[in-house]
C-alpha atoms as a PDB file:
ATOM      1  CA  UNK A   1      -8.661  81.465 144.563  1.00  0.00           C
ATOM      2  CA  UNK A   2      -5.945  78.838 146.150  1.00  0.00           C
ATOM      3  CA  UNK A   3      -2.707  80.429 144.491  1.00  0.00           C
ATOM      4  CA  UNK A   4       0.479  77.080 143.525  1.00  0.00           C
ATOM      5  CA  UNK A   5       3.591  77.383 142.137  1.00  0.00           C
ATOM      6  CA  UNK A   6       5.582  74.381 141.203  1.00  0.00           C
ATOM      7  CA  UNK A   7       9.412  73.848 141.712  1.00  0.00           C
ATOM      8  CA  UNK A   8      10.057  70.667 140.429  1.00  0.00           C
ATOM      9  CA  UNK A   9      13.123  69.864 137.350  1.00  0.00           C
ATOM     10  CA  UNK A  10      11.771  66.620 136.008  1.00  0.00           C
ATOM     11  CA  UNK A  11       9.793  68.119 133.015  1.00  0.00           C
ATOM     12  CA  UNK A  12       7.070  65.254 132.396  1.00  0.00           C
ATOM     13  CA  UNK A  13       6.244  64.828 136.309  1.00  0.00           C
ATOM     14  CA  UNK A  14       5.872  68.942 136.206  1.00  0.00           C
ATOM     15  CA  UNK A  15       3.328  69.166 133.478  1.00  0.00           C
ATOM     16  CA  UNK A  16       1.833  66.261 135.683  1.00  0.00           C
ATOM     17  CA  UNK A  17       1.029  68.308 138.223  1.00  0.00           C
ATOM     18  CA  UNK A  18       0.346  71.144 136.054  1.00  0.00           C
ATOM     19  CA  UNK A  19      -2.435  69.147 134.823  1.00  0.00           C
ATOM     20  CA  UNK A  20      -3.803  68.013 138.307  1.00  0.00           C
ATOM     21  CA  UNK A  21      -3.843  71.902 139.786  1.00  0.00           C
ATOM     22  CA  UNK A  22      -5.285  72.794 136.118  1.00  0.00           C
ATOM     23  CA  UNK A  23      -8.291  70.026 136.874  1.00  0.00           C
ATOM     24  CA  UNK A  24      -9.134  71.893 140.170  1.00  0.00           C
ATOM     25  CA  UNK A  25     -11.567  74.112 141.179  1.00  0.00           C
ATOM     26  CA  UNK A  26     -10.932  77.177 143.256  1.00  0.00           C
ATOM     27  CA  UNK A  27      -6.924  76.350 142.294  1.00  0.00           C
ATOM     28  CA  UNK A  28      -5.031  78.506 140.232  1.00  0.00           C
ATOM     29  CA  UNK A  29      -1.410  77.534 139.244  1.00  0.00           C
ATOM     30  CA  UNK A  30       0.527  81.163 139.056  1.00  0.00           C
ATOM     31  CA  UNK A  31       4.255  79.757 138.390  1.00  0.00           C
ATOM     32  CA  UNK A  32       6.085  76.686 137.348  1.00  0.00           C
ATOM     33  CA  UNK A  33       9.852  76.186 137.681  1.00  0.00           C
ATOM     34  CA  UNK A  34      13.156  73.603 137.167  1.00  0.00           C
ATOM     35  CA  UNK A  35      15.029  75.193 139.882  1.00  0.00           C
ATOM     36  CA  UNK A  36      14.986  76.881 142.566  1.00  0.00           C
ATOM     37  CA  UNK A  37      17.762  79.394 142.038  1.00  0.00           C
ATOM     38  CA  UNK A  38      15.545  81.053 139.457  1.00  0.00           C
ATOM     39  CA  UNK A  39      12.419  81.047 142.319  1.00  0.00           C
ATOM     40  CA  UNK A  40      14.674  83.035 144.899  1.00  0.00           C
ATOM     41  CA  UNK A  41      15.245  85.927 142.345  1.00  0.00           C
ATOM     42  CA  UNK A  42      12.056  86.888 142.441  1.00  0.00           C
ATOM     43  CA  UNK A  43      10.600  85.771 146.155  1.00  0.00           C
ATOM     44  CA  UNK A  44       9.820  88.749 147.244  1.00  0.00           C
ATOM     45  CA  UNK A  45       7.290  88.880 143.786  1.00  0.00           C
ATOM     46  CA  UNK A  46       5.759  85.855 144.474  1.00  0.00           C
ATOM     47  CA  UNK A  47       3.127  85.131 147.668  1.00  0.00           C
ATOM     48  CA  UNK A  48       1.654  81.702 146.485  1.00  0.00           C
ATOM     49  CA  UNK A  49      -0.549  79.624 149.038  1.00  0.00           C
ATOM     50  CA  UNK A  50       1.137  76.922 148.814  1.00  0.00           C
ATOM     51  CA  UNK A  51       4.176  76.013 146.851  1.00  0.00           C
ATOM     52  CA  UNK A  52       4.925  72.249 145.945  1.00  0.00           C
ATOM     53  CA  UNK A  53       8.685  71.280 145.754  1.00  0.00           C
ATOM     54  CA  UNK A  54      10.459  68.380 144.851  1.00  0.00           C
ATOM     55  CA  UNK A  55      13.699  67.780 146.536  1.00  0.00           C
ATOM     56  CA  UNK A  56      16.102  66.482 144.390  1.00  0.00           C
ATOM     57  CA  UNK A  57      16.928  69.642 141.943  1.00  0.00           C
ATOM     58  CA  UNK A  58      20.082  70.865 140.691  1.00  0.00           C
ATOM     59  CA  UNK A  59      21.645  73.169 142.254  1.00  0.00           C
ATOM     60  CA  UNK A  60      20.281  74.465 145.313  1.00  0.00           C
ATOM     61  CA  UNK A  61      18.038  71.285 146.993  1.00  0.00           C
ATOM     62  CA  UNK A  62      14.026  71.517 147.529  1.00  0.00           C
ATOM     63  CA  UNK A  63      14.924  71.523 151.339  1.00  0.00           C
ATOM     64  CA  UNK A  64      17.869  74.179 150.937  1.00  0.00           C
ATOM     65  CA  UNK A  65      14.758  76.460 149.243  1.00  0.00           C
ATOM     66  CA  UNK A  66      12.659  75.764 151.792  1.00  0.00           C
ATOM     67  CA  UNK A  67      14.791  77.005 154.579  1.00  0.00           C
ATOM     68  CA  UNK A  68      15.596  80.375 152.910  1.00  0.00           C
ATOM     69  CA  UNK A  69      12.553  80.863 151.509  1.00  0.00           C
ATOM     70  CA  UNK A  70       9.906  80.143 154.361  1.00  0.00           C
ATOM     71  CA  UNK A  71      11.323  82.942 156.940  1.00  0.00           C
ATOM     72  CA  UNK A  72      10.379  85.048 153.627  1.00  0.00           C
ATOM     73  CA  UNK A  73       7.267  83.994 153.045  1.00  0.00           C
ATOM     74  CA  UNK A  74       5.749  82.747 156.707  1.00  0.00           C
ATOM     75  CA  UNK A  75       1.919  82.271 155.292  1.00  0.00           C
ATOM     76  CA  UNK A  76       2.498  79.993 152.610  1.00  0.00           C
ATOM     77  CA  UNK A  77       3.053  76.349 153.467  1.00  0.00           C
ATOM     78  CA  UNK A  78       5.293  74.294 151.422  1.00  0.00           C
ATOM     79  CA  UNK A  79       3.934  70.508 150.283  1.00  0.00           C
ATOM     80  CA  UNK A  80       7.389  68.438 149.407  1.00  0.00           C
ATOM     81  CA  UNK A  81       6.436  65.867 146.608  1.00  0.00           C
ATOM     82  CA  UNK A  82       9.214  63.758 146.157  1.00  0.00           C
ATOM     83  CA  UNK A  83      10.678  59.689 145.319  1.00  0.00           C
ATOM     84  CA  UNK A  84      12.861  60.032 148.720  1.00  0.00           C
ATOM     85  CA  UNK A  85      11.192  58.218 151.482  1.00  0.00           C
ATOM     86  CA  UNK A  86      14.426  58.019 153.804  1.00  0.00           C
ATOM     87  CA  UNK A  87      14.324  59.283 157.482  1.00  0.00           C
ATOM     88  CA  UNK A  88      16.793  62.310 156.683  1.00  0.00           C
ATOM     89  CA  UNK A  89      14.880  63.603 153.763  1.00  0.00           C
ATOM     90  CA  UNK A  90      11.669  63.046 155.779  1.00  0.00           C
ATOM     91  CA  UNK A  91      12.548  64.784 158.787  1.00  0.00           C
ATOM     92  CA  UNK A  92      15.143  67.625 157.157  1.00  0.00           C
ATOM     93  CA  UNK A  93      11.851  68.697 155.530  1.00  0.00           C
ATOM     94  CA  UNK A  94       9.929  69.350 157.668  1.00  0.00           C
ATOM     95  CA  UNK A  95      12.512  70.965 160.047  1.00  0.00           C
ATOM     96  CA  UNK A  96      13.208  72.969 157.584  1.00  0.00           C
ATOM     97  CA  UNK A  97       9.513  74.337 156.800  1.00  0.00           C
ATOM     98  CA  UNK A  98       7.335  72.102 155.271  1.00  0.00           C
ATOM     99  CA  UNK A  99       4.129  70.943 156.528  1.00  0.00           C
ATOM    100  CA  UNK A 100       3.363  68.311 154.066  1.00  0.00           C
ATOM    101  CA  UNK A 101       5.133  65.547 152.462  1.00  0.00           C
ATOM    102  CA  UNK A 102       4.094  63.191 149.684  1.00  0.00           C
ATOM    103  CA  UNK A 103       5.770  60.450 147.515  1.00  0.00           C
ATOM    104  CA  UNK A 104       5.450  60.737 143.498  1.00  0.00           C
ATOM    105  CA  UNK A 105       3.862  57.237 143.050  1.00  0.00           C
ATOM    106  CA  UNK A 106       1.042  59.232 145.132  1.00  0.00           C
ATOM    107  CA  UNK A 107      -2.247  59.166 142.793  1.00  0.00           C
ATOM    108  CA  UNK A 108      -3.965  62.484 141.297  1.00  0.00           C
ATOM    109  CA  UNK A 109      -6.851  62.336 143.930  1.00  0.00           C
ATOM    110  CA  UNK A 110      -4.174  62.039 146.674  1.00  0.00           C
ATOM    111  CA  UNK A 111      -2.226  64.972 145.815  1.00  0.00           C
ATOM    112  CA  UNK A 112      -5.513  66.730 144.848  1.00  0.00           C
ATOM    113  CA  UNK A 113      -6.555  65.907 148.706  1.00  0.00           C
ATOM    114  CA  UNK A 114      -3.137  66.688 150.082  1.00  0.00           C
ATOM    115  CA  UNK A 115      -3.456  70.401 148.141  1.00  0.00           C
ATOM    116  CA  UNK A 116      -6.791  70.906 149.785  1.00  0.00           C
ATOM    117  CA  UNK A 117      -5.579  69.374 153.411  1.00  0.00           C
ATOM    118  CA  UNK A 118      -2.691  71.515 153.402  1.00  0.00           C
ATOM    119  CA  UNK A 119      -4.808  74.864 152.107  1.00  0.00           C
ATOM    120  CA  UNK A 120      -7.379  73.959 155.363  1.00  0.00           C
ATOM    121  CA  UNK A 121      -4.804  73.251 158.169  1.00  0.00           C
ATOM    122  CA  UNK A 122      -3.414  70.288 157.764  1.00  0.00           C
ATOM    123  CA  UNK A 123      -0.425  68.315 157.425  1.00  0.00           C
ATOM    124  CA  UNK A 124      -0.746  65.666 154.729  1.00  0.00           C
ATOM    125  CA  UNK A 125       1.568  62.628 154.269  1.00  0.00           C
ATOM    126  CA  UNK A 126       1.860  59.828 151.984  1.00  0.00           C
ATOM    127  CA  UNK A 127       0.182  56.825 154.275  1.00  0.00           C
ATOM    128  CA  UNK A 128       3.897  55.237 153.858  1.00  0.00           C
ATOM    129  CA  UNK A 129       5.309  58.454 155.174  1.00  0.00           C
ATOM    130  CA  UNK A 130       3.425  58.689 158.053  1.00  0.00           C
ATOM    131  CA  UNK A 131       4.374  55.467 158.937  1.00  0.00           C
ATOM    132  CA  UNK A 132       8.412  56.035 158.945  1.00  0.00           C
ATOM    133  CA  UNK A 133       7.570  59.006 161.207  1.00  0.00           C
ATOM    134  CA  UNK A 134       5.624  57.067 163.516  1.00  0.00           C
ATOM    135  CA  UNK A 135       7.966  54.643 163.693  1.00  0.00           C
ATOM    136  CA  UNK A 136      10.814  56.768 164.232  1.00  0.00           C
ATOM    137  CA  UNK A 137       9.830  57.437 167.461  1.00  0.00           C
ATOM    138  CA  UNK A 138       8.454  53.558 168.357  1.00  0.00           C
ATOM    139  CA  UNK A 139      12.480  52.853 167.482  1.00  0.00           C
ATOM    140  CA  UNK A 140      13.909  55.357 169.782  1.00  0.00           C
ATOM    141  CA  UNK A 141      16.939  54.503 171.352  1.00  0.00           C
ATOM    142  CA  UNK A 142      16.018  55.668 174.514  1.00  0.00           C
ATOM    143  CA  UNK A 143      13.664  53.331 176.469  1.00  0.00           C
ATOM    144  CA  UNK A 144      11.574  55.792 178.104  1.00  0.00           C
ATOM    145  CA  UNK A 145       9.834  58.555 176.702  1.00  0.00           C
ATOM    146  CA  UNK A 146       8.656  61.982 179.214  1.00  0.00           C
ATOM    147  CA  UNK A 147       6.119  63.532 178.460  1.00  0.00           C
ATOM    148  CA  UNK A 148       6.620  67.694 178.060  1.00  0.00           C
ATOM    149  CA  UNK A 149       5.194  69.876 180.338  1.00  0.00           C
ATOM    150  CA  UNK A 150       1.192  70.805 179.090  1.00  0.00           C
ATOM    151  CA  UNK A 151      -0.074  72.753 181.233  1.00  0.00           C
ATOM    152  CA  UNK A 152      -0.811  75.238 179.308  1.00  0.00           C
ATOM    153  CA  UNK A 153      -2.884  72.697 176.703  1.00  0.00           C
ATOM    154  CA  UNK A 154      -6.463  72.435 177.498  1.00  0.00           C
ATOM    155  CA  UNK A 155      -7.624  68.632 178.480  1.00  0.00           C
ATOM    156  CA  UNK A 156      -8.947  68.364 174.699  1.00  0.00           C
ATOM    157  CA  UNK A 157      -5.759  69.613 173.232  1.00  0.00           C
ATOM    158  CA  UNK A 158      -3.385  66.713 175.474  1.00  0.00           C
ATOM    159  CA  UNK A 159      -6.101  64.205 173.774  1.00  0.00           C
ATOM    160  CA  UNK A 160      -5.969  65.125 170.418  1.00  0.00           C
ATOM    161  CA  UNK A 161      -1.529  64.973 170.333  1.00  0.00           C
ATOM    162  CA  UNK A 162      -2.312  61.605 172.317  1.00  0.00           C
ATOM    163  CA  UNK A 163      -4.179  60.189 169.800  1.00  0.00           C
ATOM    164  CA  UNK A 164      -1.485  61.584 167.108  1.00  0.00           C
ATOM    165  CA  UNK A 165       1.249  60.299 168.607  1.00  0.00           C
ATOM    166  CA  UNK A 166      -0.080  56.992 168.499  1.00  0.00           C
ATOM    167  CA  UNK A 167      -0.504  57.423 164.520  1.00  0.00           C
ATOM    168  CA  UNK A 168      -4.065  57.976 164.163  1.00  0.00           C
ATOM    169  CA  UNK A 169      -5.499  60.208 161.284  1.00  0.00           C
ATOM    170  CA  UNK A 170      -7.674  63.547 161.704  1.00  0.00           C
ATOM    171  CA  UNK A 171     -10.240  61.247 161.210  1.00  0.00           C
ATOM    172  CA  UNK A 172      -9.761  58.603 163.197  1.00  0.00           C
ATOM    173  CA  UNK A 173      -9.341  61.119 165.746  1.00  0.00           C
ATOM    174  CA  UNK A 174     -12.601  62.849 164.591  1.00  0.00           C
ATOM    175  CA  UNK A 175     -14.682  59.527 165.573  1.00  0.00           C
ATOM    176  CA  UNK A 176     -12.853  58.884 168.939  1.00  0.00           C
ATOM    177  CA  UNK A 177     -13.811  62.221 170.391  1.00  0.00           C
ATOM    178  CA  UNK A 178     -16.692  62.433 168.637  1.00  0.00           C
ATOM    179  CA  UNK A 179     -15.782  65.805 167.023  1.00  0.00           C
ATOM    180  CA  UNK A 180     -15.548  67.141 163.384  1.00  0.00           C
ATOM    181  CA  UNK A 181     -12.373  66.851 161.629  1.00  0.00           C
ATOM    182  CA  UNK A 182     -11.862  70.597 161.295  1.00  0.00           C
ATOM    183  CA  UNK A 183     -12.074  70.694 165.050  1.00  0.00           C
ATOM    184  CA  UNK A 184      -9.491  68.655 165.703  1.00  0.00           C
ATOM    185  CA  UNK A 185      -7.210  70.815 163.189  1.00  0.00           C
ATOM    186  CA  UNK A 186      -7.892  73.910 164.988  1.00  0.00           C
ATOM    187  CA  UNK A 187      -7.086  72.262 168.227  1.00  0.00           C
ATOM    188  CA  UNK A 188      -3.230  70.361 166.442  1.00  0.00           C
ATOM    189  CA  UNK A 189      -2.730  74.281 165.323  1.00  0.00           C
ATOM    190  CA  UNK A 190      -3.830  75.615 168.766  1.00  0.00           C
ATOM    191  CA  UNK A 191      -0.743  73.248 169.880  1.00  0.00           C
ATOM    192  CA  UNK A 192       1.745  74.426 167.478  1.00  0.00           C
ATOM    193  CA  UNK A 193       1.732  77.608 169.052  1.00  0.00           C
ATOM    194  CA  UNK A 194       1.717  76.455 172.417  1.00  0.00           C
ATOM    195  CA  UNK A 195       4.447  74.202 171.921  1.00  0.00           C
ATOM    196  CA  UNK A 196       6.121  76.633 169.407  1.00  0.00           C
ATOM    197  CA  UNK A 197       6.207  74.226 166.870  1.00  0.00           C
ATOM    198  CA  UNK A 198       5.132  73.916 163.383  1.00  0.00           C
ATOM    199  CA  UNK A 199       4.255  71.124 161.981  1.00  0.00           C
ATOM    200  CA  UNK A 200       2.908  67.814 163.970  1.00  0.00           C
ATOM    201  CA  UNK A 201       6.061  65.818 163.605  1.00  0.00           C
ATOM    202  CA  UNK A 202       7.639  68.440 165.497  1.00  0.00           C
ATOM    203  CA  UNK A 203       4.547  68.762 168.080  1.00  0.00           C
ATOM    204  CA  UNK A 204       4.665  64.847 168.994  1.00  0.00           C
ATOM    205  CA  UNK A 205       8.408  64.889 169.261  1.00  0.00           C
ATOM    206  CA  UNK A 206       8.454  68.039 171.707  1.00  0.00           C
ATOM    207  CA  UNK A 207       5.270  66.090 173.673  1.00  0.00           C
ATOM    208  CA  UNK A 208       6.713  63.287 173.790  1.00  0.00           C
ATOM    209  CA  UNK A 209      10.367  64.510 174.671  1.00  0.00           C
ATOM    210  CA  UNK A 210      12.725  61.858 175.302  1.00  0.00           C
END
């Protein structure tokens, strides 16, 4: 049973997604808070799979808990579900521990499909998202990108971050190489620890080191 807690302050959007985790199979929802100040008393308690945070909260920030709570728990992956769609959020997320990150105008089957993305592997994104972090690198400053070092990635592995970096989905990537999707996870997290990163923001960015 897929284990969720909820840190998010705005009560109606909360028993939102109280009601989408309640809907799932296989999902259980084990705690749901307004701030995260009340979360941290008890971390070492709590060992949810994944928790979902928003980022605006009072008091100490969804990001803020992220970075002092992920070093304490290193299995469970954090899924930010927020309005803020600006670079800094964006990227200050994910730096700071998440490994998914989805706008609140997203639907009940997308975050139902971002839960179960994250829970297999992956790294889900609102399509809009993925596109500003994409982008950020298109808009470098810097006119030339160099490639890192890979010679420790396998030919396969070099593929599959080439075909990321150039914004294609697990999918898309899927079809191209003519593999399954959950193959081409295993090989992005075969890469995070080859690269020492951990999430796939943070692998394109180190492969494609400016």
């Amino acid at each position: 049973m897929l284990q969720i807690i909820l840190l998010e302050d705005n009560l109606h959007y909360r028993r939102g997604l109280e009601q989408i985790i309640h809907d799932m199979s296989g999902v259980s929802l084990i705690g749901s808070y307004a701030n995260a100040e009340s979360v941290l008393k008890k971390i070492d308690q709590l060992k949810p799979d994944i928790f979902i945070v928003d980022i605006n909260l009072e008091g100490i920030s969804g990001i803020e808990f992220i970075r002092q709570a992920k070093p304490l728990l290193p299995d469970t992956e954090f899924l930010v579900c927020t309005i803020n769609d600006d670079n800094t959020n964006i990227f200050e997320s994910l730096k700071s521990g998440a490994t998914g990150y989805m706008l609140k105008e997203s639907s009940a089957d997308e975050i139902k499909n971002a839960i179960i993305e994250i829970a297999a592997g992956g790294s889900p994104m609102s399509a809009y998202i993925s596109r500003r972090v994409i982008a950020s690198f298109n808009n470098a400053a810097t006119a030339k990108a160099t490639p890192v070092a890979t010679e420790n990635l396998t030919e396969r592995e070099v593929e599959v971050l080439n075909h990321l970096a150039r914004g294609l989905q697990y999918k898309e990537i899927a079809d191209r190489l003519e593999i399954s999707t959950g193959t081409v996870k295993k090989h992005i997290r075969n890469t995070y620890v080859k690269l020492q990163v951990q999430n796939k923001v943070e692998a394109i960015n180190k492969f494609r080191a400016i």
